[in-house]
Structures are given as structure tokens and as C-alpha cells.
N, C-alpha and C. Protein backbone atom coordinates (compact mmCIF):
# COMPACT_ATOMS: atom_id res chain seq x y z
N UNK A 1 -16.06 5.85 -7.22
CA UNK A 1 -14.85 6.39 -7.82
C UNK A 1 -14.48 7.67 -7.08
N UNK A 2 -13.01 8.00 -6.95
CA UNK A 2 -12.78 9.23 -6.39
C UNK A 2 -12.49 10.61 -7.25
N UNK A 3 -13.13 11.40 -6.90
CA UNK A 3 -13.15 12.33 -7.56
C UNK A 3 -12.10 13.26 -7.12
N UNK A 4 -11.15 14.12 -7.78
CA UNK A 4 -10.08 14.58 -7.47
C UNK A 4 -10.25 15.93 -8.10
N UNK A 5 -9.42 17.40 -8.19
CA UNK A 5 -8.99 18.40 -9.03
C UNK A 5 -7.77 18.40 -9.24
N UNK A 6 -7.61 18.97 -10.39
CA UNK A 6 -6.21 19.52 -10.93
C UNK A 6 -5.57 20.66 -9.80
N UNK A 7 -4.64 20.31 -9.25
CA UNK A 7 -3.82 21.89 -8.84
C UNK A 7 -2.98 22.77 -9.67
N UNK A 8 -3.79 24.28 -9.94
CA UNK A 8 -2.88 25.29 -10.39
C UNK A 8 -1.75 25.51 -10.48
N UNK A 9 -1.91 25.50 -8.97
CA UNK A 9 -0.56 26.54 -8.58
C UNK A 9 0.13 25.41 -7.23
N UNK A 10 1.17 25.22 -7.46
CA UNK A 10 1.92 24.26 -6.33
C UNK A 10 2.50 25.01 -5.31
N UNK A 11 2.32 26.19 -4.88
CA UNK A 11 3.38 27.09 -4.49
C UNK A 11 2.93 26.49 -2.48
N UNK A 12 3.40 27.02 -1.97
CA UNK A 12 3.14 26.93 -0.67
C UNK A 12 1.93 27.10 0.15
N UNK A 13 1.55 28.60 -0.11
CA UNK A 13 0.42 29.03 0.55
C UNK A 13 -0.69 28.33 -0.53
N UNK A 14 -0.64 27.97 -1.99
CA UNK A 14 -1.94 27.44 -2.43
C UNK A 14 -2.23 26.04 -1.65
N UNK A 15 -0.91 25.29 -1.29
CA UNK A 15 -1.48 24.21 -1.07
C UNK A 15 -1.61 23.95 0.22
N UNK A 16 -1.25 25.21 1.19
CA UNK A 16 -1.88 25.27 2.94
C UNK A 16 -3.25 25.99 2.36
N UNK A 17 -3.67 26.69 1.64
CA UNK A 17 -5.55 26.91 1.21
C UNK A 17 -5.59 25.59 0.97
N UNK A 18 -5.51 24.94 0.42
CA UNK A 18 -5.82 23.38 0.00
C UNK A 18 -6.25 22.46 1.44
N UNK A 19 -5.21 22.14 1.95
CA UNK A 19 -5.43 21.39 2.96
C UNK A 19 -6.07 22.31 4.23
N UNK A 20 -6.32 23.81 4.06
CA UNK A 20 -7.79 24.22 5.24
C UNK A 20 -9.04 23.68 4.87
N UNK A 21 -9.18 23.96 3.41
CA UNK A 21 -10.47 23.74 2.88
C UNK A 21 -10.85 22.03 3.56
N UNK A 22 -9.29 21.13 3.42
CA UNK A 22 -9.92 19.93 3.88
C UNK A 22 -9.66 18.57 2.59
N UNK A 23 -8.35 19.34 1.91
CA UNK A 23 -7.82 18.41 0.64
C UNK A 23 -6.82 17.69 1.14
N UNK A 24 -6.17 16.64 0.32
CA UNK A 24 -4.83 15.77 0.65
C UNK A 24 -4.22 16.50 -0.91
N UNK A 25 -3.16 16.91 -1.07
CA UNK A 25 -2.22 17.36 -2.17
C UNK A 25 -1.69 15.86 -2.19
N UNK A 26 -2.05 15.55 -3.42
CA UNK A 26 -1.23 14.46 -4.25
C UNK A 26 -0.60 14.46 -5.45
N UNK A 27 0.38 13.24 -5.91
CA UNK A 27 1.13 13.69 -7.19
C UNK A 27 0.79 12.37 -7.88
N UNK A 28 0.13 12.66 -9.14
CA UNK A 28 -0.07 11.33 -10.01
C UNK A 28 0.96 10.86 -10.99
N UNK A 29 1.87 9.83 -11.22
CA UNK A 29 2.66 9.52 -11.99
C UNK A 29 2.50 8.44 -12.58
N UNK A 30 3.44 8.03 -13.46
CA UNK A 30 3.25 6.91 -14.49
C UNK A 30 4.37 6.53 -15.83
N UNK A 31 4.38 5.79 -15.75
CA UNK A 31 5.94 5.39 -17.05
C UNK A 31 5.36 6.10 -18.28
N UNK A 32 5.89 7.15 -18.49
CA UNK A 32 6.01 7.52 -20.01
C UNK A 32 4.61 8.72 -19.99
N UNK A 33 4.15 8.90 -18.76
CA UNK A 33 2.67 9.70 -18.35
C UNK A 33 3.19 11.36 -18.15
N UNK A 34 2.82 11.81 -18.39
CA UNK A 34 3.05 13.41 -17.64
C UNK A 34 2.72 13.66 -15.94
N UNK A 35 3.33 14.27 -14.88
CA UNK A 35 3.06 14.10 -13.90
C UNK A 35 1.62 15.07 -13.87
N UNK A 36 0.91 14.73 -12.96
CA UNK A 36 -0.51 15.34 -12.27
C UNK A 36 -0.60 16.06 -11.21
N UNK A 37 -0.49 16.97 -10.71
CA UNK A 37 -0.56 17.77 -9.61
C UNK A 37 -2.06 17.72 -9.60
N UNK A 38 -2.75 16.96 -7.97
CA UNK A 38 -3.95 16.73 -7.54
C UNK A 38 -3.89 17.07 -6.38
N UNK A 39 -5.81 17.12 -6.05
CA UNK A 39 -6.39 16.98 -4.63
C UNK A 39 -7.49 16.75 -4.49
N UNK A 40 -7.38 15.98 -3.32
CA UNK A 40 -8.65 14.97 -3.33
C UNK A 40 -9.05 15.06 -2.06
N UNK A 41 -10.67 15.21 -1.37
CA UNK A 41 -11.07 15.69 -0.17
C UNK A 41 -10.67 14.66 0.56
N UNK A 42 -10.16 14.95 1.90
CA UNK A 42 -9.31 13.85 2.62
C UNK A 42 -10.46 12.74 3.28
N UNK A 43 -11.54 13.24 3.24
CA UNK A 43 -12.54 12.09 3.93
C UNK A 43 -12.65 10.98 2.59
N UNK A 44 -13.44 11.47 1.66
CA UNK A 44 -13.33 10.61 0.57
C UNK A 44 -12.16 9.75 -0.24
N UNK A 45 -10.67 10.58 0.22
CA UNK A 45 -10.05 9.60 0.28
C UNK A 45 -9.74 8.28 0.90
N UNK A 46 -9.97 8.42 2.44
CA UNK A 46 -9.26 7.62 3.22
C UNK A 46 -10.70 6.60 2.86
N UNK A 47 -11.69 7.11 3.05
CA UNK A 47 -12.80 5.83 2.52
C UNK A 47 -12.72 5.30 1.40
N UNK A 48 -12.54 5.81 0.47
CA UNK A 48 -12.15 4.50 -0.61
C UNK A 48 -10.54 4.21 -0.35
N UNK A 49 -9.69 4.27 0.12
CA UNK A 49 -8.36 3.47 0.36
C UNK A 49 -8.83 2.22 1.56
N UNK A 50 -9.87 3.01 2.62
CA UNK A 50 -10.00 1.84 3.45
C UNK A 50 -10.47 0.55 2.72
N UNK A 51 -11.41 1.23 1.85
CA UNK A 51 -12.58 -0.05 1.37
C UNK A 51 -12.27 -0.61 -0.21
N UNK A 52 -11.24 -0.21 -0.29
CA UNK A 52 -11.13 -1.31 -2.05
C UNK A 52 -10.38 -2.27 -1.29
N UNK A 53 -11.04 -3.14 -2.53
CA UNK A 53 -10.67 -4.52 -2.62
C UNK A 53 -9.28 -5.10 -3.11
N UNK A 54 -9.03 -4.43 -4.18
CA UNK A 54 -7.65 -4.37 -4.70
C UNK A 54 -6.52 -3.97 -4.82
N UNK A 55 -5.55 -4.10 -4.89
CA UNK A 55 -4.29 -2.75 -4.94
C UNK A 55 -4.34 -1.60 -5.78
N UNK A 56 -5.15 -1.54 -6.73
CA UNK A 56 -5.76 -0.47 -7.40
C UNK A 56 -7.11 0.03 -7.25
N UNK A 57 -6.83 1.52 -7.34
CA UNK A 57 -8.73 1.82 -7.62
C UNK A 57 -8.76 3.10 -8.38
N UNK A 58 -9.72 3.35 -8.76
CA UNK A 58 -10.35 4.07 -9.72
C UNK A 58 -10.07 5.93 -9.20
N UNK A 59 -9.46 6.38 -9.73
CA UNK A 59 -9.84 7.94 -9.78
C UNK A 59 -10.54 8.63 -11.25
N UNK A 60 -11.27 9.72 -10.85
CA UNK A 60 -11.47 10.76 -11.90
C UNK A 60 -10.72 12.06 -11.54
N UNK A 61 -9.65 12.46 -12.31
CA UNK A 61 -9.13 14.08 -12.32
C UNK A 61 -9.32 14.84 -13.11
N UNK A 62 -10.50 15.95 -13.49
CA UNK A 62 -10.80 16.58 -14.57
C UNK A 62 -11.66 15.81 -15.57
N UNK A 63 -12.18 14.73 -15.49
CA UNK A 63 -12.97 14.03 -16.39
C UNK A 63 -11.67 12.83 -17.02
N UNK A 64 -10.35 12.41 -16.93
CA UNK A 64 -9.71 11.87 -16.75
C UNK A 64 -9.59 10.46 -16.35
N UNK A 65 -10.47 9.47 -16.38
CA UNK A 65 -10.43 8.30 -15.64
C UNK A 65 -8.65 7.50 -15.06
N UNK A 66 -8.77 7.05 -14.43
CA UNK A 66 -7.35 6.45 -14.73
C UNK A 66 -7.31 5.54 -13.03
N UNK A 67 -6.73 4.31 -13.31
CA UNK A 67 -6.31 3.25 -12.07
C UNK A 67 -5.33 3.38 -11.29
N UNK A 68 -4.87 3.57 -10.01
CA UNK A 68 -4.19 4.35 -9.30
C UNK A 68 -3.76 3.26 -8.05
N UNK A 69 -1.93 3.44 -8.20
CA UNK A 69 -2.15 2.42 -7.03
C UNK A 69 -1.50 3.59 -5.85
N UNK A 70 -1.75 3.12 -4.42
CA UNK A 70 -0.82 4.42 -3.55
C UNK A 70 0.84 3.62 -3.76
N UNK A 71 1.67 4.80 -3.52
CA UNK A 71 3.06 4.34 -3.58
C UNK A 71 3.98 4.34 -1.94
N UNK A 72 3.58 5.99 -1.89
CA UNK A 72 4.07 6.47 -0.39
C UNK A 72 3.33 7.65 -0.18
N UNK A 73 3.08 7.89 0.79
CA UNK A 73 2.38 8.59 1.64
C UNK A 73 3.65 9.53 3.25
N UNK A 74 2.61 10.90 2.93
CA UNK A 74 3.61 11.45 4.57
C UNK A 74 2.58 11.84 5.38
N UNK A 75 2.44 11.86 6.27
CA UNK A 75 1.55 12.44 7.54
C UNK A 75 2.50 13.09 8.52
N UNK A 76 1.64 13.80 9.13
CA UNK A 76 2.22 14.68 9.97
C UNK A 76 2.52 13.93 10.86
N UNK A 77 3.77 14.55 11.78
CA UNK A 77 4.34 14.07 13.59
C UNK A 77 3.46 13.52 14.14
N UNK A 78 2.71 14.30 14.74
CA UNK A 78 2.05 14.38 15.79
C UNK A 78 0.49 14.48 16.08
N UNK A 79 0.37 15.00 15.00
CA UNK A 79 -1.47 13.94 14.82
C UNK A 79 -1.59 13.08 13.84
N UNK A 80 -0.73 12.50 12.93
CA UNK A 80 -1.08 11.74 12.20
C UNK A 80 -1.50 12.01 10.70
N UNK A 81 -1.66 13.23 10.86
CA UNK A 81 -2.99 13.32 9.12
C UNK A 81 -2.10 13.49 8.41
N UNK A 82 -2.41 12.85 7.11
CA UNK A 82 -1.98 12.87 5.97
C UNK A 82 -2.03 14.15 5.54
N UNK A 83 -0.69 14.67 4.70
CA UNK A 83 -0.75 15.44 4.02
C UNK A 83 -0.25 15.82 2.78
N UNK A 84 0.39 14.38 2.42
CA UNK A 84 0.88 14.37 0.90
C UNK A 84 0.79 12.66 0.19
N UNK A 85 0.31 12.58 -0.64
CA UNK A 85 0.04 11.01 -1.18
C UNK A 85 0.74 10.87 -2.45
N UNK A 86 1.78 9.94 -3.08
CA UNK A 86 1.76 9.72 -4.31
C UNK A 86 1.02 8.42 -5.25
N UNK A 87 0.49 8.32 -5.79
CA UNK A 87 -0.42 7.64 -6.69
C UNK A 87 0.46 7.11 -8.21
N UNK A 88 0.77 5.93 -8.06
CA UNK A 88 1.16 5.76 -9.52
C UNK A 88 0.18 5.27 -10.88
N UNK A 89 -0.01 5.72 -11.65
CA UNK A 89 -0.71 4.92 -12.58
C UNK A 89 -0.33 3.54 -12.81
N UNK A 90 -1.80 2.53 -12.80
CA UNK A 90 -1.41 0.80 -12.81
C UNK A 90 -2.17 0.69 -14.35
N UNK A 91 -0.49 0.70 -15.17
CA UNK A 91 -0.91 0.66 -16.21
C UNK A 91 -0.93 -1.00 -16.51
N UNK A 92 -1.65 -1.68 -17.50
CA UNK A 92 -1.63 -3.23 -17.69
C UNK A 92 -0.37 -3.26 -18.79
N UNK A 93 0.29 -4.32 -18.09
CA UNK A 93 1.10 -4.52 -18.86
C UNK A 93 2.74 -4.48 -18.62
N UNK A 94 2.52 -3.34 -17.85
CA UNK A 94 4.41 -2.75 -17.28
C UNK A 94 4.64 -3.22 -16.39
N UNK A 95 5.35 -3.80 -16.60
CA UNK A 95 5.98 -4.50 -15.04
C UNK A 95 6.68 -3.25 -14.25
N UNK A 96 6.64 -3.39 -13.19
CA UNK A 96 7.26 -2.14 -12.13
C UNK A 96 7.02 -2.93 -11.06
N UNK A 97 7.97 -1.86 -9.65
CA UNK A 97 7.23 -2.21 -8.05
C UNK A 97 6.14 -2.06 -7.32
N UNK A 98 5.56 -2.67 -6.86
CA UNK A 98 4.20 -2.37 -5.95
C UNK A 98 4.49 -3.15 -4.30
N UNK A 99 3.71 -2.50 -3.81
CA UNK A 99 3.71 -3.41 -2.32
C UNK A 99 2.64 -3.61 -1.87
N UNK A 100 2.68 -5.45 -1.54
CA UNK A 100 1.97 -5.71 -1.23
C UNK A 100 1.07 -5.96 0.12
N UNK A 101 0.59 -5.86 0.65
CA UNK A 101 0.22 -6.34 1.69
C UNK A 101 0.27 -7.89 2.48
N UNK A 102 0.80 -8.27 3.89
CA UNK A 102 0.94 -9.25 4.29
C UNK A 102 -0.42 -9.44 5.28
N UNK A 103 -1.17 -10.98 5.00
CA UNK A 103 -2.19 -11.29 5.89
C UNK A 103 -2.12 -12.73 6.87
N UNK A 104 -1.82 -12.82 7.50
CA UNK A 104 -1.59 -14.42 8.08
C UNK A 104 -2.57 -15.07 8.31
N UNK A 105 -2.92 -16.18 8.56
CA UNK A 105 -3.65 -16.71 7.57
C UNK A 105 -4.07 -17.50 8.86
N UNK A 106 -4.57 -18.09 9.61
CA UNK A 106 -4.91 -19.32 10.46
C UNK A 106 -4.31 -19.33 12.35
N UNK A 107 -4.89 -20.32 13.17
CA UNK A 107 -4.42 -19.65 14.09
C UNK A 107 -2.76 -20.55 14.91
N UNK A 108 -2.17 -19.53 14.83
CA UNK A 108 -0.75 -20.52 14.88
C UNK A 108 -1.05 -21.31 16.64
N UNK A 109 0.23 -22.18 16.91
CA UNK A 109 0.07 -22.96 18.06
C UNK A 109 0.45 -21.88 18.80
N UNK A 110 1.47 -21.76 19.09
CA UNK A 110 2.37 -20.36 19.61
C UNK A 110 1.02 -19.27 20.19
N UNK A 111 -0.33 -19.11 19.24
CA UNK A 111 -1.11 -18.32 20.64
C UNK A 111 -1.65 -18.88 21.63
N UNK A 112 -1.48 -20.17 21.27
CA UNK A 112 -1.81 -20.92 23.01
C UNK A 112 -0.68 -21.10 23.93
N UNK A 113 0.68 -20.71 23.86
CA UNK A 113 1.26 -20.83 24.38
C UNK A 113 2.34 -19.59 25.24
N UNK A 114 1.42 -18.42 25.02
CA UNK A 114 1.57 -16.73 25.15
C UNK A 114 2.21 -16.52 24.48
N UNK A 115 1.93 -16.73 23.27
CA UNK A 115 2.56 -16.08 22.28
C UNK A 115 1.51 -15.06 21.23
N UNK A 116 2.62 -14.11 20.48
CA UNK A 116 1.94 -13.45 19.39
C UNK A 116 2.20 -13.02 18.33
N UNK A 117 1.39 -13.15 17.21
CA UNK A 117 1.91 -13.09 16.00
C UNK A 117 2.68 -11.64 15.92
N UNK A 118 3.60 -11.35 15.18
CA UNK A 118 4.32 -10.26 15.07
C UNK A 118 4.91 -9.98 13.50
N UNK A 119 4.17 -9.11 12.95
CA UNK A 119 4.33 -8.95 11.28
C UNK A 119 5.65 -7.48 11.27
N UNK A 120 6.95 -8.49 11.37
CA UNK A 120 8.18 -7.64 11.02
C UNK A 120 8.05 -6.61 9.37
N UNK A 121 6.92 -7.22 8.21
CA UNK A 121 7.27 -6.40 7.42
C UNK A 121 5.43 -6.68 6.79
N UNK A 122 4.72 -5.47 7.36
CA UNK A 122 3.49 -5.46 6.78
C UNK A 122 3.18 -5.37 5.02
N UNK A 123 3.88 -5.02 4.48
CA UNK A 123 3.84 -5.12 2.45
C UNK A 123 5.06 -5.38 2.41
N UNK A 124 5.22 -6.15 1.24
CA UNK A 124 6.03 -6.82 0.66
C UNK A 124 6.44 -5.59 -0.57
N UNK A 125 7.78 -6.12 -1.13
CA UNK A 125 7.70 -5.31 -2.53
C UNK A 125 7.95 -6.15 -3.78
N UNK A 126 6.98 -6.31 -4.43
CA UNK A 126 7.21 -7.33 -5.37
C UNK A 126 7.21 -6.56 -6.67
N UNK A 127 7.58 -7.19 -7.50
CA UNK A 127 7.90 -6.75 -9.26
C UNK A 127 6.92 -7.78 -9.92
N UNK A 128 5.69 -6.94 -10.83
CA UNK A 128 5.01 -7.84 -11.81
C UNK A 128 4.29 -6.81 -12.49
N UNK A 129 3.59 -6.92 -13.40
CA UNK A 129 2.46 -6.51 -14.04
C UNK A 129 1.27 -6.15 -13.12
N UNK A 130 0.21 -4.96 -13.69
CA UNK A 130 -0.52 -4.72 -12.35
C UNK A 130 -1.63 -6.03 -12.39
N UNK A 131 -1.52 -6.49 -13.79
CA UNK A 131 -2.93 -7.62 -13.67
C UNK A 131 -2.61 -9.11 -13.20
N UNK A 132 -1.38 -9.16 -12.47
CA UNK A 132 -0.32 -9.90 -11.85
C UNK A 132 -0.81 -9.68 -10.44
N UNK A 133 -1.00 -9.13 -10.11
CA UNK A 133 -0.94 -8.78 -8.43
C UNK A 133 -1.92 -9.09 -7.75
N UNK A 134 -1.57 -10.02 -6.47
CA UNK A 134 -2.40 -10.54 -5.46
C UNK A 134 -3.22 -9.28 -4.65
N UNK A 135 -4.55 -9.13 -4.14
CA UNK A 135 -4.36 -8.20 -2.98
C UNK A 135 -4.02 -8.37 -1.69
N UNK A 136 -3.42 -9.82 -1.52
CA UNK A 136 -2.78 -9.90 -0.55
C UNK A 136 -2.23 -11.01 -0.74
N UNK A 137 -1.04 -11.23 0.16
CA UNK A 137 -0.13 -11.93 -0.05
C UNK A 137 -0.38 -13.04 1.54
N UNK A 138 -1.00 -14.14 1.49
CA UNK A 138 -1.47 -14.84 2.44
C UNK A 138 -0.05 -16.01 3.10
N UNK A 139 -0.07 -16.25 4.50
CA UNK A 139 0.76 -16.12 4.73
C UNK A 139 0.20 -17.24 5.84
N UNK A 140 0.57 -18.95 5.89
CA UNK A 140 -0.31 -20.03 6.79
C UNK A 140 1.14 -20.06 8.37
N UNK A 141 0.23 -19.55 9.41
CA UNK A 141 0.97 -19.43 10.56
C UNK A 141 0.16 -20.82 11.65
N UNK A 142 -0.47 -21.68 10.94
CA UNK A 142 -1.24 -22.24 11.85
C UNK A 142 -0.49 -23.13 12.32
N UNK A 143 0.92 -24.19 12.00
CA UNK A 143 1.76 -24.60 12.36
C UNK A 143 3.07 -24.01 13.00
N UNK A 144 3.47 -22.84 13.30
CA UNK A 144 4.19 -21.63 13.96
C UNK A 144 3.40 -21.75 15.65
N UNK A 145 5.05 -22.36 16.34
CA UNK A 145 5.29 -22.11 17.69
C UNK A 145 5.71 -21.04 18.29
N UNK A 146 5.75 -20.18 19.24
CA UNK A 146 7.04 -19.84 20.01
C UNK A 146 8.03 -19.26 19.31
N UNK A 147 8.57 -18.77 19.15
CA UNK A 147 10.17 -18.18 18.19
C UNK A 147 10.62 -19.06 16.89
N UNK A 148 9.41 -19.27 16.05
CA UNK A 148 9.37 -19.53 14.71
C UNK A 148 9.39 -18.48 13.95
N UNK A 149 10.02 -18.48 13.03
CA UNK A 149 9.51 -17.32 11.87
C UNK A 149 9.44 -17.70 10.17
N UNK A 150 8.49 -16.87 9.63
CA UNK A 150 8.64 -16.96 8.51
C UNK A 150 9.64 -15.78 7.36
N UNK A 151 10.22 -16.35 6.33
CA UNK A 151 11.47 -15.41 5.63
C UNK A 151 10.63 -15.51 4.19
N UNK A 152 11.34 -14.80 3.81
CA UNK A 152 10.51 -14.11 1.99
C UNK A 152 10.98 -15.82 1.15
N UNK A 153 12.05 -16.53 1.69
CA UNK A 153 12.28 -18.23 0.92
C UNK A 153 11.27 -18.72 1.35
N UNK A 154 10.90 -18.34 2.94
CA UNK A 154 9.75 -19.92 2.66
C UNK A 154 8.46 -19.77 2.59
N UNK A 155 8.36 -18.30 1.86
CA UNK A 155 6.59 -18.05 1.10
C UNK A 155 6.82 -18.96 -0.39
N UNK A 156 5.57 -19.46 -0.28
CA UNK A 156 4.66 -20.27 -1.58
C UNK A 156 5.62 -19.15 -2.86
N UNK A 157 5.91 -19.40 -3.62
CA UNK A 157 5.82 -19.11 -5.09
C UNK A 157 4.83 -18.33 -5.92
N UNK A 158 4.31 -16.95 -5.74
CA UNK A 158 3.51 -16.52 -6.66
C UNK A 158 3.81 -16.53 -8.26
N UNK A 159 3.03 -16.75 -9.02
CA UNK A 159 3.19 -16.99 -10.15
C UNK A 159 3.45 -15.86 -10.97
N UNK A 160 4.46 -15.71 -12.03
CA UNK A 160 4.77 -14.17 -12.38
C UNK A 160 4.86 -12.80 -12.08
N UNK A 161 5.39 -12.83 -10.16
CA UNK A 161 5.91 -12.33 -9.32
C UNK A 161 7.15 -12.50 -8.92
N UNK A 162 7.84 -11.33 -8.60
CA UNK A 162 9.46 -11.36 -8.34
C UNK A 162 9.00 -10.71 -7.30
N UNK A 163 9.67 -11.34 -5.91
CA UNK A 163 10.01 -10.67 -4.44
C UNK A 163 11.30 -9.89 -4.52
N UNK A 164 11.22 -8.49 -4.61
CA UNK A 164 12.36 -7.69 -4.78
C UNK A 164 13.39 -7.50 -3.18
N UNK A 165 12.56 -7.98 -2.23
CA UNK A 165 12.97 -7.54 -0.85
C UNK A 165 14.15 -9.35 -0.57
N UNK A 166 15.45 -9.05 0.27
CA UNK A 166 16.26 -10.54 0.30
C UNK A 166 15.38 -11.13 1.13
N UNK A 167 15.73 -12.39 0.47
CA UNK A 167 15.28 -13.85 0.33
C UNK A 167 15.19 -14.16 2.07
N UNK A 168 16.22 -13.51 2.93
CA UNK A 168 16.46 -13.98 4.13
C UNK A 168 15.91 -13.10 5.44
N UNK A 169 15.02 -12.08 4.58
CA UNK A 169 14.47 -11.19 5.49
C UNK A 169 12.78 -11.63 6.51
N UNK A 170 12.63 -11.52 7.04
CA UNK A 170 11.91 -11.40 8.00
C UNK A 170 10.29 -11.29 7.67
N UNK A 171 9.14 -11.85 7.51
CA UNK A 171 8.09 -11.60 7.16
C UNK A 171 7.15 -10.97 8.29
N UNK A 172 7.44 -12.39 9.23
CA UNK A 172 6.33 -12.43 10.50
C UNK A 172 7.22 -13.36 11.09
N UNK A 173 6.55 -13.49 12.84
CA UNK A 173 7.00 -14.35 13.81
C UNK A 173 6.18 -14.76 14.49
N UNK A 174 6.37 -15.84 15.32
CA UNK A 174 5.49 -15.46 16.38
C UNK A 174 6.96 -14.97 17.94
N UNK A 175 6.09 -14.12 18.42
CA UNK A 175 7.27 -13.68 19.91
C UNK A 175 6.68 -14.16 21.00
N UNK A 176 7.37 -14.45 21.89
CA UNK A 176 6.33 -14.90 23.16
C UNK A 176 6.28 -13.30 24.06
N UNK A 177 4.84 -13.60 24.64
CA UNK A 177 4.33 -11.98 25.09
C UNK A 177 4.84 -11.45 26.44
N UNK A 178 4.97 -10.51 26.26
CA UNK A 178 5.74 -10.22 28.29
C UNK A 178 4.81 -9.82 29.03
């Protein structure tokens, strides 16, 4: 579980002390929740985001338990590091947006033919309940040639999932390689 603190003071210079010490400043929210001003040591974050299994995982803030999915995230220009995360509470029950992750699934024809898979939209944004939600949204490219693609119509049907993103947009392809 990740262990997090409450932030005091939001002001500027508390939360450049924050991120020397070696924190990510995050904001916890939730339908009908009070917002959370957090921080959570940036190593122990990115290791449990690498390694759960699910679209949710577990924080403690203050003795606080609560299920947390990420929403959006900012990192810096030019090296990359994170320095602000928002976290929504995955409450059971409320339907809201989440995004999902796209995984393709098998090996299409198209890489024998210099081609390569090309994922135009890595998460999806779907509408359901959090005890609704796939952790990934699998995606069979093993019949995909050459300048085939797949669109948000011709994914399988998840069951008590709404694809909020149009119907005619772009999932994955395969491109041929230069």
C-alpha cells in the first residue's frame, strides 16, 4: 500500500520543499468527497503504479485508507519527472470516466511483411462503475495486414461499459516500417 501525507500549506515554496525532499504533490478527489492535498515519495510511487494489477490501488493518507485511480498527471519538459498527479477516488458503484489501457493481443501478419504495430490511442476512455472495469482492454491484431486498422466500432462489446471516445476513431494499426 502507498503511504502518502497530508499537505499543510499549498503555497509555492512549501511544495518546491516538498519535491527537494523527493515528494510528487498530488490532489485526491472524489464525487461528493472533500478534496485532499497529498504527497507521496516519488520512488514509492512510480513502483506501485508500475506494478498493480488493476486500474486501482490502494493508498493510506493519514491513517485514511481509500482506492485510487490516476486521472492525469504533469511532468516536467525536459527531464521528464513527474511533478503533479491527480488521483480520483474509485468509489463502487458511481459510474464516471476512467481510461483504460490498450494491449494487442497476438502476432498480426503485417509483422512479417515490414510492418508495425502502431497504437494511435494507448487508453481508451470509457464510462462504468469502478467494479466494471477491465485492466485492460485486449485488442486481437493477429489477422491485421499492412494498412489495416482497428476503430473503437470494431472492438468486442464490453459488458456494462460505454466507450466515451467516437465510434470512428483510431485504436491501433499496423504501418509499414521505413
Amino acid at each position: 500500500m502507498l503511504e502518502g501525507i497530508v499537505r499543510e500549506s499549498t503555497g509555492k515554496g512549501a511544495t518546491n520543499a516538498l519535491r527537494r525532499d523527493g515528494y510528487l504533490i498530488a490532489n485526491i478527489y472524489g464525487k461528493g468527497l472533500e478534496n485532499i492535498n497529498a504527497a507521496f515519495k516519488m520512488n514509492e510511487y512510480i513502483r506501485t503504479v508500475r506494478n498493480k494489477e488493476t486500474l486501482a490501488f490502494p493508498v493510506n493518507i493519514a491513517g485514511k485508507e481509500m482506492s485510487v485511480v490516476v486521472q492525469s498527471y504533469e511532468s516536467q519538459a525536459v527531464t521528464g519527472n513527474l511533478l503533479h498527479v491527480d488521483l480520483m477516488v474509485a468509489q463502487p458503484g458511481v459510474v464516471t470516466h476512467y481510461h483504460v489501457p490498450v494491449v494487442p493481443q497476438g502476432d498480426a501478419i503485417g509483422l512479417k511483411n515490414k510492418g508495425l504495430v502502431h497504437l494511435a490511442k494507448r487508453r481508451l476512455r470509457v464510462k462504468a462503475a469502478i467494479e466494471n472495469i477491465p485492466s485492460a482492454i485486449n485488442v486481437d491484431v493477429s489477422s491485421m495486414d499492412v494498412g489495416d486498422s482497428r476503430l473503437i466500432r470494431d472492438l468486442a462489446a464490453v459488458e456494462n461499459i460505454t466507450f466515451t471516445d467516437s465510434e470512428r476513431v483510431s485504436v491501433l494499426s499496423i504501418i509499414k516500417a521505413k
